[in-house]
Protein backbone atom coordinates (compact mmCIF):
# COMPACT_ATOMS: atom_id res chain seq x y z
CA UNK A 1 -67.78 -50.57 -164.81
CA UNK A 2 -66.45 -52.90 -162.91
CA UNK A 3 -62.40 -53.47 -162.73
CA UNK A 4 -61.92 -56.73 -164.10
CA UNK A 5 -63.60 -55.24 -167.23
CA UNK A 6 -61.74 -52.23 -166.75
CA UNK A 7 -58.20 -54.46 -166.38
CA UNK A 8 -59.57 -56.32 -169.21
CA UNK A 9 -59.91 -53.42 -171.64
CA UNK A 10 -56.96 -51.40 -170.45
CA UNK A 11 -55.12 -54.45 -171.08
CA UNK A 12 -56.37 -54.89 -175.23
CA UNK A 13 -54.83 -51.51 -175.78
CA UNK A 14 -51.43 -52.10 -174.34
CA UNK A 15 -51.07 -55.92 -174.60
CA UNK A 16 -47.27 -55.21 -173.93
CA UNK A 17 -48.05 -54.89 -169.96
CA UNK A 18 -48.13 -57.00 -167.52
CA UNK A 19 -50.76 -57.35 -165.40
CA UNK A 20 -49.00 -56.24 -162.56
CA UNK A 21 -48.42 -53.35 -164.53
CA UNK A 22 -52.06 -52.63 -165.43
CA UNK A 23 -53.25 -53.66 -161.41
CA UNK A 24 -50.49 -50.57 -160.56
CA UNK A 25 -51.84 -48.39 -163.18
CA UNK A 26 -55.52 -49.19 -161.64
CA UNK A 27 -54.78 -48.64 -158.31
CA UNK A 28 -53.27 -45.36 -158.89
CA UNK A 29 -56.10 -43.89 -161.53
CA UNK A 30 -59.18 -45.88 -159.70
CA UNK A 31 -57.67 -45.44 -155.88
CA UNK A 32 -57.64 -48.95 -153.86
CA UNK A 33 -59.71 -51.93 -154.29
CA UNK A 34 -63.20 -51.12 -152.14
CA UNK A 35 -64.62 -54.63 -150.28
CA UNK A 36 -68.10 -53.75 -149.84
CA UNK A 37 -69.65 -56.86 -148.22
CA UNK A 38 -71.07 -56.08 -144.89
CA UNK A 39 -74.48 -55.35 -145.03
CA UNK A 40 -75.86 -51.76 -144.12
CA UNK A 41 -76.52 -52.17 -140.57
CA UNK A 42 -72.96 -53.10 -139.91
CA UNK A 43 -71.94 -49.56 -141.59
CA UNK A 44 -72.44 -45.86 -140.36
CA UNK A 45 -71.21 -42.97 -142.38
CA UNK A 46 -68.42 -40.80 -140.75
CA UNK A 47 -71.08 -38.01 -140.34
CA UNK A 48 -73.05 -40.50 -138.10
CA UNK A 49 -70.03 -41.33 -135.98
CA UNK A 50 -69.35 -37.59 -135.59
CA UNK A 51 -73.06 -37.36 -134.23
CA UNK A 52 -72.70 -39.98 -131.84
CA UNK A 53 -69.64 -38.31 -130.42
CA UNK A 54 -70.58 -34.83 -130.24
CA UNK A 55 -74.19 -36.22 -128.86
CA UNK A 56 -72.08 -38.20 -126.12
CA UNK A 57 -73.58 -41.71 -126.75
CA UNK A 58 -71.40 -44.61 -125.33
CA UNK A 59 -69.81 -45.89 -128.04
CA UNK A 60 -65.67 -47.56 -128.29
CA UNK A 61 -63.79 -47.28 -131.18
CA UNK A 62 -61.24 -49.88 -132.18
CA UNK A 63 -58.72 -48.18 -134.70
CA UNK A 64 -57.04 -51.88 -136.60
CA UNK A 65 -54.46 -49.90 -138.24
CA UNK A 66 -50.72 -50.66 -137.77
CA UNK A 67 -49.47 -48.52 -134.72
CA UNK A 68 -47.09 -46.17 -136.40
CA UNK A 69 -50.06 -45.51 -138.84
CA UNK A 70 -52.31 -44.85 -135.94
CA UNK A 71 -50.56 -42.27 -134.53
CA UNK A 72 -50.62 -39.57 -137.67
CA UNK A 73 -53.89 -39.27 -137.03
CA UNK A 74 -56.42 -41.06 -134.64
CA UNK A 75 -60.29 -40.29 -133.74
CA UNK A 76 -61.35 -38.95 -130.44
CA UNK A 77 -61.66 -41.94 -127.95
CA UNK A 78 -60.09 -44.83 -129.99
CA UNK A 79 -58.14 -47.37 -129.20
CA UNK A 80 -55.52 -48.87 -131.16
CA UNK A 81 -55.78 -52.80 -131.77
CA UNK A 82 -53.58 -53.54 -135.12
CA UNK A 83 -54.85 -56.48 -137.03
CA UNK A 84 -51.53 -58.24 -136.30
CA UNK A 85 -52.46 -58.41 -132.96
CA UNK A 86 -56.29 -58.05 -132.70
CA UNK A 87 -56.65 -61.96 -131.90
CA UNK A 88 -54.56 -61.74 -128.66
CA UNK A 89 -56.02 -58.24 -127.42
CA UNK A 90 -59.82 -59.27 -128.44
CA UNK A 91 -60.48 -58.89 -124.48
CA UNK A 92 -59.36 -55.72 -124.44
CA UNK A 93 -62.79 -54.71 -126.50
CA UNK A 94 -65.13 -56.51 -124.06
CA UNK A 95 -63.50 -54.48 -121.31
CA UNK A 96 -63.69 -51.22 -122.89
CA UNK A 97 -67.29 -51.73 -124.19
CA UNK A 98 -68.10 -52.40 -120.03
CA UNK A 99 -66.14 -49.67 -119.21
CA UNK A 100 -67.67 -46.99 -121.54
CA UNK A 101 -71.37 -48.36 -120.92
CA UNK A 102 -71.09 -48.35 -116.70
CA UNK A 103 -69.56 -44.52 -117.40
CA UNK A 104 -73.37 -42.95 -117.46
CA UNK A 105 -75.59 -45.43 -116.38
CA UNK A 106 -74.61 -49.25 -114.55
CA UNK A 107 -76.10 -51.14 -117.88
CA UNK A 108 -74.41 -54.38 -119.40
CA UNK A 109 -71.48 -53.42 -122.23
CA UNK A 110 -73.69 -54.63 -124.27
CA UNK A 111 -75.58 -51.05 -124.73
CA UNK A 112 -72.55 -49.35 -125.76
CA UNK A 113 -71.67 -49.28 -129.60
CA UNK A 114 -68.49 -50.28 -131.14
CA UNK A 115 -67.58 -48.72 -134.27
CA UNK A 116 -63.86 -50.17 -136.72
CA UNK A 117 -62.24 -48.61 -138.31
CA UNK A 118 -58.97 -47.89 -140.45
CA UNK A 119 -57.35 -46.15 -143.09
CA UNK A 120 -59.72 -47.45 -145.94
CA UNK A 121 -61.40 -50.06 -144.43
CA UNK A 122 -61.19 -53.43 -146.77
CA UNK A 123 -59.34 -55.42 -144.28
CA UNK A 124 -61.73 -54.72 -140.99
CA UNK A 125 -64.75 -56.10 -142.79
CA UNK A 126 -63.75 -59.57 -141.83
CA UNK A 127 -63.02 -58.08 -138.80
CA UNK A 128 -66.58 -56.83 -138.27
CA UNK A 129 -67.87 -60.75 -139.42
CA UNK A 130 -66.18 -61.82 -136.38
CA UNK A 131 -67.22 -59.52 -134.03
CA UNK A 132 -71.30 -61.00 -135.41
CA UNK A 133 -70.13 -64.42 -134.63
CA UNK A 134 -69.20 -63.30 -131.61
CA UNK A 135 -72.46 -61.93 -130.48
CA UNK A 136 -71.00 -57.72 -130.43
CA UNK A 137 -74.12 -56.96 -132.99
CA UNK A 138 -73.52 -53.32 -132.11
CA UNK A 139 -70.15 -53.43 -134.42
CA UNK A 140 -70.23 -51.24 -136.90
CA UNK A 141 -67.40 -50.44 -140.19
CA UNK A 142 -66.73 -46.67 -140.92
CA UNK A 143 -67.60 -46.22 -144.32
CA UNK A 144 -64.70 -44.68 -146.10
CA UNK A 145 -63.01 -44.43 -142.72
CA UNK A 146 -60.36 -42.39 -141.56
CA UNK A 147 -60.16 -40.76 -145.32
CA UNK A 148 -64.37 -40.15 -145.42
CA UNK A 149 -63.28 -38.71 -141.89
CA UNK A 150 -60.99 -36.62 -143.09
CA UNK A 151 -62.69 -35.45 -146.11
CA UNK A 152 -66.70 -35.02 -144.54
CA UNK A 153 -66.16 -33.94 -140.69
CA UNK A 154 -62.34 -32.72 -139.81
CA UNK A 155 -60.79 -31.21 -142.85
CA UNK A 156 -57.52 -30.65 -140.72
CA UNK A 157 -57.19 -34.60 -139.86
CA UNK A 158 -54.18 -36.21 -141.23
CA UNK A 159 -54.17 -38.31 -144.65
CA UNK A 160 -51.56 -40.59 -145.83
């Protein structure tokens, strides 16, 4: 069903709320709001990312959360770029992507993959657009992110 029909309804049987009120009541029965607008070859499940690491494939993973957030709980090998901030330390990806890819063999960055992620994973979408425009076609969003993480490969990782 999808929530505006869901808001819409909840709100015919208690026309007393606001819809601030019903949006609260949403997010806590429904969870968060899910943006699902990237296309499937700009996602990989967090079983997929585990994979990749435990195969030893050169990948770099950009964590957008805000700091404090990022350091509850962060994935093997990421780096922390908050979305505040991500426009000023955008070279800091090219670098790592060279870095990680000359590791095994002397190839161009290019080669390594470069996998976003969060806590939930609606605001790094955009993020991910950019990153296209930008020619890094080896981007790819988390699905479910750090929570999928949590929930389908480390059952120990921190959620919050």
């Amino acid at each position: 069903m999808e929530v505006h029909a869901i808001g819409a309804y909840f709100q015919v049987l208690h026309p007393q709320m606001l819809v601030r009120d019903v949006l609260t009541v949403m997010y806590w029965e429904l969870g968060p709001l899910k943006l699902n607008y990237l296309s499937s070859d700009a996602q990989i499940s967090s079983t997929e990312y585990s994979e990749k690491v435990m195969k030893g494939e050169e990948y770099v993973s950009v964590d957008v959360q805000p700091a404090h957030h990022y350091k509850i709980g962060l994935l093997p090998n990421s780096m922390n770029i908050p979305l505040s901030t991500w426009k000023d330390r955008f070279p800091e990806i090219s670098v790592a992507l060279e870095k990680e890819a000359k590791k095994n063999t002397p190839k161009s960055y290019s080669s390594a993959s470069l996998f976003v992620i969060c806590r939930r994973g609606n605001d790094l979408q955009r993020v991910i657009e950019l990153l296209y425009k930008l020619e890094f076609s080896s981007a790819k969003d988390m699905i479910g992110d750090l929570n999928s993480w949590a929930h389908n490969v480390d059952p120990k990782f921190p959620t919050y």
